[in-house]
PDB file of N, CA and C in Angstrom:
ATOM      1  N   UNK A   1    -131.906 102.945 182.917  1.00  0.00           N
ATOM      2  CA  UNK A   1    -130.809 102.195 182.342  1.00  0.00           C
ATOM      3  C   UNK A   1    -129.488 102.871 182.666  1.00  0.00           C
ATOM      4  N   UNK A   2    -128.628 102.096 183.303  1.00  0.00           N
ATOM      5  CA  UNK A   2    -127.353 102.929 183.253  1.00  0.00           C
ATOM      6  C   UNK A   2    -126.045 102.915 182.190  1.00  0.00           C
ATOM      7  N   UNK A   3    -125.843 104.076 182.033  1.00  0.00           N
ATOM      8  CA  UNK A   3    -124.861 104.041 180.831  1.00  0.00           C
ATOM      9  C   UNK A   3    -123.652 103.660 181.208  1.00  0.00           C
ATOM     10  N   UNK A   4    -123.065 103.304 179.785  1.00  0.00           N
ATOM     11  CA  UNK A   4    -121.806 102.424 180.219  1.00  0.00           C
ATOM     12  C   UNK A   4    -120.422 103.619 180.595  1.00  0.00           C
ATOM     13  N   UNK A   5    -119.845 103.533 180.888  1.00  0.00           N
ATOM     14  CA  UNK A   5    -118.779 104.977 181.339  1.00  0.00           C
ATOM     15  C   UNK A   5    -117.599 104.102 180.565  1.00  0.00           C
ATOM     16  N   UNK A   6    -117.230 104.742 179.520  1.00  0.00           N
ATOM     17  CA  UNK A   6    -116.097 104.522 178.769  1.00  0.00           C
ATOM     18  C   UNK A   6    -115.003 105.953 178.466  1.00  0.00           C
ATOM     19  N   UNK A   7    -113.608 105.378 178.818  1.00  0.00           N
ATOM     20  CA  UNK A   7    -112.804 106.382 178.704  1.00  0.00           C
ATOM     21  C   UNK A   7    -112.463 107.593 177.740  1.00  0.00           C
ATOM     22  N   UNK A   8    -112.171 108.411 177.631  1.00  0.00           N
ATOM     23  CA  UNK A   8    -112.463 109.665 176.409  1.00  0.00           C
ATOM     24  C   UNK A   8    -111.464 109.378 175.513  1.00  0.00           C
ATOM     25  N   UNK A   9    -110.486 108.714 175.485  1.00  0.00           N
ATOM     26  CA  UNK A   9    -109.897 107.536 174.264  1.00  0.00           C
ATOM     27  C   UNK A   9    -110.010 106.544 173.804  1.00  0.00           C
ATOM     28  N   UNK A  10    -111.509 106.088 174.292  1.00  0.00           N
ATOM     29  CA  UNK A  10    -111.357 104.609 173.667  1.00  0.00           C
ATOM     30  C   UNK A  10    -111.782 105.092 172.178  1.00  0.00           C
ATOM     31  N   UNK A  11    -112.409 105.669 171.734  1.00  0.00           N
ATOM     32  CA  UNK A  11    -112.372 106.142 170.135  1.00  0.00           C
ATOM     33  C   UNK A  11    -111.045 105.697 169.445  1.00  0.00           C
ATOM     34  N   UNK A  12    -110.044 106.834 170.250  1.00  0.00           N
ATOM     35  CA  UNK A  12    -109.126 106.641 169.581  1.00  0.00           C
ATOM     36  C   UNK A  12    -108.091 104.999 169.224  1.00  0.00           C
ATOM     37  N   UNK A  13    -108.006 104.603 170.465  1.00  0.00           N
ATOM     38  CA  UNK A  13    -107.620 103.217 170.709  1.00  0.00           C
ATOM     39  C   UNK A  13    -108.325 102.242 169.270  1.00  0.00           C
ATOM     40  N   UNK A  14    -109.896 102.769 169.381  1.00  0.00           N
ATOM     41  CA  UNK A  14    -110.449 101.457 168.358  1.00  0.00           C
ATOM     42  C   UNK A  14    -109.877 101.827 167.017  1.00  0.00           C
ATOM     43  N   UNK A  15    -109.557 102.943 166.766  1.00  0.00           N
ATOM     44  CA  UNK A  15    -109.245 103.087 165.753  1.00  0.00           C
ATOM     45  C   UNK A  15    -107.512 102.621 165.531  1.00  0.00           C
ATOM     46  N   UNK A  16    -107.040 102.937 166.308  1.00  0.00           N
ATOM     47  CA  UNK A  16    -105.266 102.720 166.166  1.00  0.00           C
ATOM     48  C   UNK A  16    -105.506 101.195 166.261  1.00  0.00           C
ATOM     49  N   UNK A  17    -106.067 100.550 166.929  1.00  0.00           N
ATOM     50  CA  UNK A  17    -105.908  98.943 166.563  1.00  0.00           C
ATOM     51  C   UNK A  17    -106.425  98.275 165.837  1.00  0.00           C
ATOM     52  N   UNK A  18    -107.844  99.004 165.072  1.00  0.00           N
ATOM     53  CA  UNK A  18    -108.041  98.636 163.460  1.00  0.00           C
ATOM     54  C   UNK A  18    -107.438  98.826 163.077  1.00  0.00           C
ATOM     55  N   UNK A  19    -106.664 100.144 162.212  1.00  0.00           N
ATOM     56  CA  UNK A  19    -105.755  99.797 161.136  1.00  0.00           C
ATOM     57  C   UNK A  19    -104.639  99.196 161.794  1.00  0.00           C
ATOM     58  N   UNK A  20    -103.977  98.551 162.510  1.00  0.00           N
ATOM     59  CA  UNK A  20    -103.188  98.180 163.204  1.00  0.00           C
ATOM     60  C   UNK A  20    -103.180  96.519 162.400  1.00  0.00           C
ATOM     61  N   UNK A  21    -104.635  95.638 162.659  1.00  0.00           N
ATOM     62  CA  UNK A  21    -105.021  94.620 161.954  1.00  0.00           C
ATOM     63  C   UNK A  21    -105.189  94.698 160.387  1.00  0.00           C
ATOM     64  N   UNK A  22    -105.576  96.051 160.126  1.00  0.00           N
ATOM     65  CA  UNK A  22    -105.782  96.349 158.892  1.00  0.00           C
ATOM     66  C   UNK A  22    -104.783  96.056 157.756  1.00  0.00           C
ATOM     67  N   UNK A  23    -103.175  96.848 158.445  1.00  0.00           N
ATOM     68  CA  UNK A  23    -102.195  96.742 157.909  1.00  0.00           C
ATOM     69  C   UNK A  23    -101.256  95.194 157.771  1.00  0.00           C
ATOM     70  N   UNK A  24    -101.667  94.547 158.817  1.00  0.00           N
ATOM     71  CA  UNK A  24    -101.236  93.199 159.173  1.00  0.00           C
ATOM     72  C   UNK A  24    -101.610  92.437 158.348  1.00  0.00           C
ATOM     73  N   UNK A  25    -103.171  92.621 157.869  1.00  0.00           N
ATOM     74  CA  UNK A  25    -103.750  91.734 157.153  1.00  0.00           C
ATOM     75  C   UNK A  25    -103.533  92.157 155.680  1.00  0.00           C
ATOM     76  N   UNK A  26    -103.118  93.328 155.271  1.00  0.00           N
ATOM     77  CA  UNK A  26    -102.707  93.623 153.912  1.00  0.00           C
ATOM     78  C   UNK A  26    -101.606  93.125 154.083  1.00  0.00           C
ATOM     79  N   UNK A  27    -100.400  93.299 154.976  1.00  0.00           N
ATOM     80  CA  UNK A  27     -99.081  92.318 154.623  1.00  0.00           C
ATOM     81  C   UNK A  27     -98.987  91.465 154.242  1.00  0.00           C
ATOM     82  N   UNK A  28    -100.103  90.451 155.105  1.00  0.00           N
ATOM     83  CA  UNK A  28    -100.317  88.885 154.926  1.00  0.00           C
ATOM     84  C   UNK A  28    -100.886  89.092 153.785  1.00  0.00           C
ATOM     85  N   UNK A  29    -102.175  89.693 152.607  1.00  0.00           N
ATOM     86  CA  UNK A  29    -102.390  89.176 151.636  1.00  0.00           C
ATOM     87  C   UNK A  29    -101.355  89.091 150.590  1.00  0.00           C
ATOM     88  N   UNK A  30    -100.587  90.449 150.934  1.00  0.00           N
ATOM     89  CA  UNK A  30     -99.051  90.598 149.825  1.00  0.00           C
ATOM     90  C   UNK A  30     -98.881  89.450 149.750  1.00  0.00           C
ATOM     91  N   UNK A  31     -97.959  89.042 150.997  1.00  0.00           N
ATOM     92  CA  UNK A  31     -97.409  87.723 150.744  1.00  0.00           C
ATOM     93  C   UNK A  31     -97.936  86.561 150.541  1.00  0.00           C
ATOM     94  N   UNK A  32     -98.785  86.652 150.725  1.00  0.00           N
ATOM     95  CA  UNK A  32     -99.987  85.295 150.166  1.00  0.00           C
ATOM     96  C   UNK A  32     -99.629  85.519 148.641  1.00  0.00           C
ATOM     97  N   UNK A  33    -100.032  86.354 148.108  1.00  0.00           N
ATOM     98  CA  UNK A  33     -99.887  86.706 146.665  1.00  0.00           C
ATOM     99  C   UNK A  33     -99.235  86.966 145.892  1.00  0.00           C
ATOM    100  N   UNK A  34     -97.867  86.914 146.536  1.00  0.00           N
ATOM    101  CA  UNK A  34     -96.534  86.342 145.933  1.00  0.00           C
ATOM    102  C   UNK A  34     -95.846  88.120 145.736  1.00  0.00           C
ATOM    103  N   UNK A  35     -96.957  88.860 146.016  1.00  0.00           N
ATOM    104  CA  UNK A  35     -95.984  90.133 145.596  1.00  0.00           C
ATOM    105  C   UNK A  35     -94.732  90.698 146.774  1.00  0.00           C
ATOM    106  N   UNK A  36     -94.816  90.121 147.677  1.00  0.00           N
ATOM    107  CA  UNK A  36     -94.247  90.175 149.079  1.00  0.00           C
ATOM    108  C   UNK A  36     -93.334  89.127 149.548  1.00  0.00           C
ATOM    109  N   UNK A  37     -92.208  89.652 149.404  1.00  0.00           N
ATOM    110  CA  UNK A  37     -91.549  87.917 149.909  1.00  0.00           C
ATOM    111  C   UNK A  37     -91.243  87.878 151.644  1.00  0.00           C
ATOM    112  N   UNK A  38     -91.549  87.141 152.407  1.00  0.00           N
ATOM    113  CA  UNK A  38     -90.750  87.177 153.340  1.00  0.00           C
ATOM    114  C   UNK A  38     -91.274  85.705 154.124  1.00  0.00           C
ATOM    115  N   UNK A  39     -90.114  85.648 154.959  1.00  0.00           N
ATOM    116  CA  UNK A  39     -89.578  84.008 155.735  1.00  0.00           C
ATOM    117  C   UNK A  39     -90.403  84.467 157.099  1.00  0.00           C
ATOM    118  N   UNK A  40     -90.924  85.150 157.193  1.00  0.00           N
ATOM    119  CA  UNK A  40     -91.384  85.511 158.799  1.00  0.00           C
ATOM    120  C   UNK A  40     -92.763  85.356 158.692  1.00  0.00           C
ATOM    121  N   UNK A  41     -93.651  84.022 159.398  1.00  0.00           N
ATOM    122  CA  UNK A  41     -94.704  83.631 159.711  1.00  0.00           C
ATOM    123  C   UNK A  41     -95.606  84.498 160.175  1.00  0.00           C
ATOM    124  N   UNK A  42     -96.177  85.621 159.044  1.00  0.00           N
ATOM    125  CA  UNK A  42     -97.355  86.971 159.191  1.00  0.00           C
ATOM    126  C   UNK A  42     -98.466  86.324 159.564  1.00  0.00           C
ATOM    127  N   UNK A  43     -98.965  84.983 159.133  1.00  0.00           N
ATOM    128  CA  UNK A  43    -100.832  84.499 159.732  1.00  0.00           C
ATOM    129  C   UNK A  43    -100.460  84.166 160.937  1.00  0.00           C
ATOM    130  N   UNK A  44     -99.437  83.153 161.483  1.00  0.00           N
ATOM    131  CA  UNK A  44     -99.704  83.231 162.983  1.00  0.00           C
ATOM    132  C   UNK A  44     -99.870  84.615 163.800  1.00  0.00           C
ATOM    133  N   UNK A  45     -98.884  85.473 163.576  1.00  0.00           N
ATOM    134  CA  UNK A  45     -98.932  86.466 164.301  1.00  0.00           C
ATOM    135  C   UNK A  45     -99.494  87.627 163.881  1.00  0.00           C
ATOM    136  N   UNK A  46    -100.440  87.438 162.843  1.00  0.00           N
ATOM    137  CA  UNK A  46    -101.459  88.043 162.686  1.00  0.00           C
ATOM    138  C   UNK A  46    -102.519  87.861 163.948  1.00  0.00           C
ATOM    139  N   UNK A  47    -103.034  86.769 163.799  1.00  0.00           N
ATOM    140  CA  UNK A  47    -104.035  85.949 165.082  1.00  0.00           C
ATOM    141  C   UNK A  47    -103.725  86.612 166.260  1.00  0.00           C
ATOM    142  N   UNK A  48    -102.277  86.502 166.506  1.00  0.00           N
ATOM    143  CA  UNK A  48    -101.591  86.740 167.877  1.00  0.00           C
ATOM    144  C   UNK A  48    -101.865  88.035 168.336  1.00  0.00           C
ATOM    145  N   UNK A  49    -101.606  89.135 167.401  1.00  0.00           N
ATOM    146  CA  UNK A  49    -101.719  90.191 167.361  1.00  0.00           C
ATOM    147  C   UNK A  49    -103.250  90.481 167.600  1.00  0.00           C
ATOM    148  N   UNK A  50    -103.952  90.182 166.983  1.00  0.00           N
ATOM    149  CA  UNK A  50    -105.438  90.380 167.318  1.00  0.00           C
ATOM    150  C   UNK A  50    -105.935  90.030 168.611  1.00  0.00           C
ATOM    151  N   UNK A  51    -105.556  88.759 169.029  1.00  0.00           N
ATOM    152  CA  UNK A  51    -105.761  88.334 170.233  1.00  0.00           C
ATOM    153  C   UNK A  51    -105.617  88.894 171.506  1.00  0.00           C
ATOM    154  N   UNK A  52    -104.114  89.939 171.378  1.00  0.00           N
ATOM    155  CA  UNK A  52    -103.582  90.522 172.392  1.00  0.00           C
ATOM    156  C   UNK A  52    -104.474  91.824 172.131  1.00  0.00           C
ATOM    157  N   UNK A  53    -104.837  92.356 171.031  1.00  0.00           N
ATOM    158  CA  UNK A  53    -105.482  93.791 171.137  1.00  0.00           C
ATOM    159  C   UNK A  53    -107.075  93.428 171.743  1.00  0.00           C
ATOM    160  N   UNK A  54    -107.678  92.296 171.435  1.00  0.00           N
ATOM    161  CA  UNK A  54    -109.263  91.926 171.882  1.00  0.00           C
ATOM    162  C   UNK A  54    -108.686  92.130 173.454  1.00  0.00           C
ATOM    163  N   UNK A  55    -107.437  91.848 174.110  1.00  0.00           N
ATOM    164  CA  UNK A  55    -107.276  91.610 175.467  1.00  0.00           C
ATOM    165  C   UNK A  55    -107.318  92.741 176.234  1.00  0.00           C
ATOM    166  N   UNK A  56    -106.043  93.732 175.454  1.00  0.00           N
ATOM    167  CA  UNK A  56    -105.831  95.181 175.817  1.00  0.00           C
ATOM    168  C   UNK A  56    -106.546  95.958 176.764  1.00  0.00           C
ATOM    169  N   UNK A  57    -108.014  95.729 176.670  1.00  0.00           N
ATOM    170  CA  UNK A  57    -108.840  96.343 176.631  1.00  0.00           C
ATOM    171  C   UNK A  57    -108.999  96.080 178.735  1.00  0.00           C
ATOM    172  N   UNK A  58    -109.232  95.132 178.522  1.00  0.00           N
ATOM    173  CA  UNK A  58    -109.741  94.042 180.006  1.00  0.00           C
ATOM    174  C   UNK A  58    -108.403  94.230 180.505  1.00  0.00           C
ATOM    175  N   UNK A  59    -107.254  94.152 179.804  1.00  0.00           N
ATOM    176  CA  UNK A  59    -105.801  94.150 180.988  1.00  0.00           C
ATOM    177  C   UNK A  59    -105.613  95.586 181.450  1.00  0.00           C
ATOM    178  N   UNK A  60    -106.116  96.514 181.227  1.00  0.00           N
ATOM    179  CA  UNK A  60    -105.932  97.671 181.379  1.00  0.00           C
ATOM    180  C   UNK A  60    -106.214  98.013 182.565  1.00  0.00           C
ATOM    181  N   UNK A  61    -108.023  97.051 182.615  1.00  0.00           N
ATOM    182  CA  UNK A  61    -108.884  97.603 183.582  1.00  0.00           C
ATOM    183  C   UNK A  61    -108.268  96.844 185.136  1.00  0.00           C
ATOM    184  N   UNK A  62    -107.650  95.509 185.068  1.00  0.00           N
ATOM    185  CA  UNK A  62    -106.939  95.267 185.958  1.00  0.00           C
ATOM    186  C   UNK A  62    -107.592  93.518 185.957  1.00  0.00           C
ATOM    187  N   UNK A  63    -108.129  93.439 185.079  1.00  0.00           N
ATOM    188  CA  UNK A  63    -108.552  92.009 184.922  1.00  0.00           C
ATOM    189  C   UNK A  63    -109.974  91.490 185.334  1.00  0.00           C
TER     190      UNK A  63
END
């Protein structure tokens, strides 16, 4: 079986872009929950944000 060869940061990476979503998604519950006010659309670009980090990964490698 051959092993997969992954870079000696991707550890770190998975981790900086979990809490990355982590924190995004506690913003968005604030403001869902009224304790948070703000005019700036956090669920779309919550998504957005996730979307581009699932990508990160593959754009790196060159596609």
């Amino acid at each position: 079986m051959a092993k997969s060869v992954r870079p000696q940061n991707y550890a770190a990476e998975q981790i900086a872009y979990g809490l990355l979503v982590a924190a995004l998604g506690c913003i968005w519950l604030l403001v869902e929950l009224g304790w948070l006010h703000s005019s700036f659309p956090l669920g779309p670009l919550t998504i957005i944000i996730i979307g581009i980090v699932m990508l990160l990964p593959w754009l790196k490698k060159g596609g």
